[in-house]
N, C-alpha and C. Protein backbone atom coordinates (compact mmCIF):
# COMPACT_ATOMS: atom_id res chain seq x y z
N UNK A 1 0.85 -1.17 0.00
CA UNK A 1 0.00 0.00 0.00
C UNK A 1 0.90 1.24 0.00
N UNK A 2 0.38 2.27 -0.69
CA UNK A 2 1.31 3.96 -0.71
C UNK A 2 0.97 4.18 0.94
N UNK A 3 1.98 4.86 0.99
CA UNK A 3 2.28 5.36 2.47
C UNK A 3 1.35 6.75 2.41
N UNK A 4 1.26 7.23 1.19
CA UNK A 4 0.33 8.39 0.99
C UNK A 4 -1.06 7.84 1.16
N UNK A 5 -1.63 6.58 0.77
CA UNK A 5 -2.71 6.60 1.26
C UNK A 5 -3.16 6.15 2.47
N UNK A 6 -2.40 5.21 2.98
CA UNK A 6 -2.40 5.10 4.42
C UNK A 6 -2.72 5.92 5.18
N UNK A 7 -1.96 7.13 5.29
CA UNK A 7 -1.83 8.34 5.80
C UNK A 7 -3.34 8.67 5.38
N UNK A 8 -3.58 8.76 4.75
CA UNK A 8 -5.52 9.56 4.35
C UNK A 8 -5.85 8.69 4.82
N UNK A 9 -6.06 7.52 5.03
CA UNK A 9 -7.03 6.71 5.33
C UNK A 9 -7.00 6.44 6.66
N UNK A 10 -6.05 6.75 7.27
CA UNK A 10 -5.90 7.47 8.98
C UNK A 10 -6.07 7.95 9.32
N UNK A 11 -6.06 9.58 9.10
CA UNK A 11 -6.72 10.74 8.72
C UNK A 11 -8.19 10.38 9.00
N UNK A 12 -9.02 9.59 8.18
CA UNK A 12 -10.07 9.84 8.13
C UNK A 12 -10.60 8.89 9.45
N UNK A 13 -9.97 7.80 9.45
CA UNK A 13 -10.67 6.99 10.53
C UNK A 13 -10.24 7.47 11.86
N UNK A 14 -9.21 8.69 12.03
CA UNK A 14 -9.49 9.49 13.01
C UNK A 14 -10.07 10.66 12.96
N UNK A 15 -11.19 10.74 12.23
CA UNK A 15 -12.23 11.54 12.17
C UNK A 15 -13.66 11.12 12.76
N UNK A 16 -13.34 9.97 12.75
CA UNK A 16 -14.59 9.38 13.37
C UNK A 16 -14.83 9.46 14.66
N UNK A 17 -13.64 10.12 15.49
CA UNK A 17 -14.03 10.77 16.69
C UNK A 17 -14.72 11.89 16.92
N UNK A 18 -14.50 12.72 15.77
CA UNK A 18 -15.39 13.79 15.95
C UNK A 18 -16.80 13.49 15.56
N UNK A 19 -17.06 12.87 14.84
CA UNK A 19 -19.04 12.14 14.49
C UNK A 19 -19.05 11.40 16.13
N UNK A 20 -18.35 10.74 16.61
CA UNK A 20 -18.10 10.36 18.10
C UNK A 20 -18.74 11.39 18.90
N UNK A 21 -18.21 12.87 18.76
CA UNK A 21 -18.17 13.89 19.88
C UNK A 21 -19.47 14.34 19.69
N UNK A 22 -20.14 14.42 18.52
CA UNK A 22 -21.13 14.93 18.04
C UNK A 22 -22.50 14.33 18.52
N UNK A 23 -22.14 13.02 18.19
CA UNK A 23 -23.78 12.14 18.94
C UNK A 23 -23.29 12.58 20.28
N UNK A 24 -21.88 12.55 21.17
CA UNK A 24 -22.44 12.54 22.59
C UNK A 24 -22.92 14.07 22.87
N UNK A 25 -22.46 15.12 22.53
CA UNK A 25 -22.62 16.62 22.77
C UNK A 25 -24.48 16.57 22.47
N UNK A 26 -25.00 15.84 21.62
CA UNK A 26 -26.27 15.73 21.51
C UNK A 26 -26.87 15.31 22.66
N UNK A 27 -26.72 13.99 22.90
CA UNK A 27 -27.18 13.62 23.92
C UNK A 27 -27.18 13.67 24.75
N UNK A 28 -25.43 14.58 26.04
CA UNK A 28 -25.74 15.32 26.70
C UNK A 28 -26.94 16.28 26.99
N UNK A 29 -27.01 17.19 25.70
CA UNK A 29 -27.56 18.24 25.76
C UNK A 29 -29.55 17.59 26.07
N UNK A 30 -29.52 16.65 25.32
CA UNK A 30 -31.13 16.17 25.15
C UNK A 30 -31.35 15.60 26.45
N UNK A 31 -30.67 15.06 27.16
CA UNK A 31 -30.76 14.57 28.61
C UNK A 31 -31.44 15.39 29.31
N UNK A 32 -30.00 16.41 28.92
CA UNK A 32 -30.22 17.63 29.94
C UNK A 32 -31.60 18.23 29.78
N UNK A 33 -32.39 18.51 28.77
CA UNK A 33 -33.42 19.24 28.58
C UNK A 33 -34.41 18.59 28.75
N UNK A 34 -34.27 17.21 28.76
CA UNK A 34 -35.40 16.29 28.92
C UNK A 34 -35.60 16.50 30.51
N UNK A 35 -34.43 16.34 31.58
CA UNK A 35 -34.66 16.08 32.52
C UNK A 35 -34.87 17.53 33.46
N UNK A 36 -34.23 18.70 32.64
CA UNK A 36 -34.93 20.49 32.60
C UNK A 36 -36.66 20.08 32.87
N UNK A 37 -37.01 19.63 31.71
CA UNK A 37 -38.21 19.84 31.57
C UNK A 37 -39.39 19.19 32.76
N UNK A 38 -38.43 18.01 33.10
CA UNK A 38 -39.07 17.03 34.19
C UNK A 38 -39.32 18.27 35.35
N UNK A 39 -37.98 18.56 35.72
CA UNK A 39 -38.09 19.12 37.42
C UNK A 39 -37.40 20.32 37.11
N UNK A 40 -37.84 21.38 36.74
CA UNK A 40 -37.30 22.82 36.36
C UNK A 40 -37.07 23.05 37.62
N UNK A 41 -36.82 22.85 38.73
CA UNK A 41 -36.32 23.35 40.25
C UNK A 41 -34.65 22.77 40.08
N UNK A 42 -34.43 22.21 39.64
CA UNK A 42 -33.12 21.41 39.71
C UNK A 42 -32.42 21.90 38.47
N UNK A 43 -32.88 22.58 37.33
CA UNK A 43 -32.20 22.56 36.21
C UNK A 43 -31.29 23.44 36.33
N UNK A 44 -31.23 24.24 37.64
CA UNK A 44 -30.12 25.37 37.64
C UNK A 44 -28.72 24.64 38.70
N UNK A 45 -29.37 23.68 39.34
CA UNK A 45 -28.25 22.94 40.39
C UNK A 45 -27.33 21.87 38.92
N UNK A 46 -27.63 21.48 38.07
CA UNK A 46 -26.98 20.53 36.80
C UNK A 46 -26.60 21.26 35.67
N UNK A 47 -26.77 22.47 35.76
CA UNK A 47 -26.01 22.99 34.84
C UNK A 47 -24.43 23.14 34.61
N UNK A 48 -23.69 23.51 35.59
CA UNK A 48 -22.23 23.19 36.46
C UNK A 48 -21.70 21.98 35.64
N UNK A 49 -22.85 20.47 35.61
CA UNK A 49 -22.29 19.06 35.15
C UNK A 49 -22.75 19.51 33.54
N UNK A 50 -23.51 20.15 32.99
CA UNK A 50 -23.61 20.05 31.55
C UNK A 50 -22.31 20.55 30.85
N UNK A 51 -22.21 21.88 31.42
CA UNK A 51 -21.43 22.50 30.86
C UNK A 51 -19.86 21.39 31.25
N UNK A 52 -19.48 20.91 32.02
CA UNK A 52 -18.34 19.83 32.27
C UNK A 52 -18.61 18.51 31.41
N UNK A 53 -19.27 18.12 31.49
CA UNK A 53 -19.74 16.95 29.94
C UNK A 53 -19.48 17.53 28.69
N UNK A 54 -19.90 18.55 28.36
CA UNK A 54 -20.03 19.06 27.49
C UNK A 54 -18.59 19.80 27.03
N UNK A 55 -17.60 20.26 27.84
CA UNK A 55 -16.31 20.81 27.55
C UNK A 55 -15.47 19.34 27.28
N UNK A 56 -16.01 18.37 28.17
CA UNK A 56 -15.15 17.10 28.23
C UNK A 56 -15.18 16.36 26.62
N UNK A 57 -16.46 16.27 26.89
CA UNK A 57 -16.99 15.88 25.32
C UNK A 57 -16.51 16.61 23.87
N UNK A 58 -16.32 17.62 23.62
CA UNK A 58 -15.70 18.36 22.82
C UNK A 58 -14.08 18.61 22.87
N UNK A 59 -13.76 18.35 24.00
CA UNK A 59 -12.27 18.23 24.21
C UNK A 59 -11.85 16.60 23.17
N UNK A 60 -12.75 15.59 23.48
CA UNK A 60 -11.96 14.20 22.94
C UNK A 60 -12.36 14.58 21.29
N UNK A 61 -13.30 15.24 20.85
CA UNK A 61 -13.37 15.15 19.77
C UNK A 61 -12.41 16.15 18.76
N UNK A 62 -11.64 17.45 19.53
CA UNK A 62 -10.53 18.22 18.84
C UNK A 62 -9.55 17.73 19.04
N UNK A 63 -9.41 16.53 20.12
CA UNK A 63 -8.24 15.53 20.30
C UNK A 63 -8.47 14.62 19.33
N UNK A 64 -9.09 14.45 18.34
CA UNK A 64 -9.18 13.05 17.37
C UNK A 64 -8.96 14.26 15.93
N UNK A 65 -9.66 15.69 16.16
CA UNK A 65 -9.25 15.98 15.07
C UNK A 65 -7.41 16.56 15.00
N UNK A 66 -7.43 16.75 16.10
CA UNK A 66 -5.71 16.50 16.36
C UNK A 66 -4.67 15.84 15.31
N UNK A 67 -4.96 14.71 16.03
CA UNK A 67 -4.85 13.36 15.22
C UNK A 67 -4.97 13.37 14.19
N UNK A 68 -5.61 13.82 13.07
CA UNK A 68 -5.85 13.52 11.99
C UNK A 68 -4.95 14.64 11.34
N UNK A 69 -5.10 15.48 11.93
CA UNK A 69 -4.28 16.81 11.21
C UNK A 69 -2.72 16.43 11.66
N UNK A 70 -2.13 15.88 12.30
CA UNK A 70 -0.88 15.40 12.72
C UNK A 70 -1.03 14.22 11.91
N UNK A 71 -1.46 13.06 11.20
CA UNK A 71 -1.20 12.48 9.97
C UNK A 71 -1.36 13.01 9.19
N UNK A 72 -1.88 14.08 8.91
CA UNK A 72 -1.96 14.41 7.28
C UNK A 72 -0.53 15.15 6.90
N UNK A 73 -0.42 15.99 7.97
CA UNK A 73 0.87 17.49 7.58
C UNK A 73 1.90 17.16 8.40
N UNK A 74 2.02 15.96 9.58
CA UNK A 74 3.57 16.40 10.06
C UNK A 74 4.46 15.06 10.11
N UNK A 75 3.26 13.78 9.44
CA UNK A 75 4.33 12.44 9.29
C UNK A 75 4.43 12.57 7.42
């Protein structure tokens, strides 16, 4: 196999962390609003954990696009 395509094709299958980050940042968020909607007395005590899921969650997914941009331009 070309070492050039390897390299893309690494690239891309470390992209699949970010479609990764994407369903969870969703489903954080839909939790959250689902369970807002349940007991609006509490939705201001869980906000603190959304926003920490939610930085966490987006952190692994610029760490995969990391990755991909470090195979494409620096091997």
């Amino acid at each position: 196999m070309d070492p050039t395509a390897a390299k893309y094709i690494g690239a891309g299958l470390a992209c699949l962390g970010m479609a990764g980050a994407a369903v969870g940042v969703g489903n954080i968020f839909g939790s959250y609003l689902s369970s807002a909607l349940r007991n609006p007395s509490a939705a201001q005590g869980q906000f603190g954990n959304l926003i920490f899921g939610f930085a966490v969650t987006e952190a692994l997914g610029i760490f995969s696009l990391l990755v991909a941009l470090l195979l494409l331009f620096a091997l």
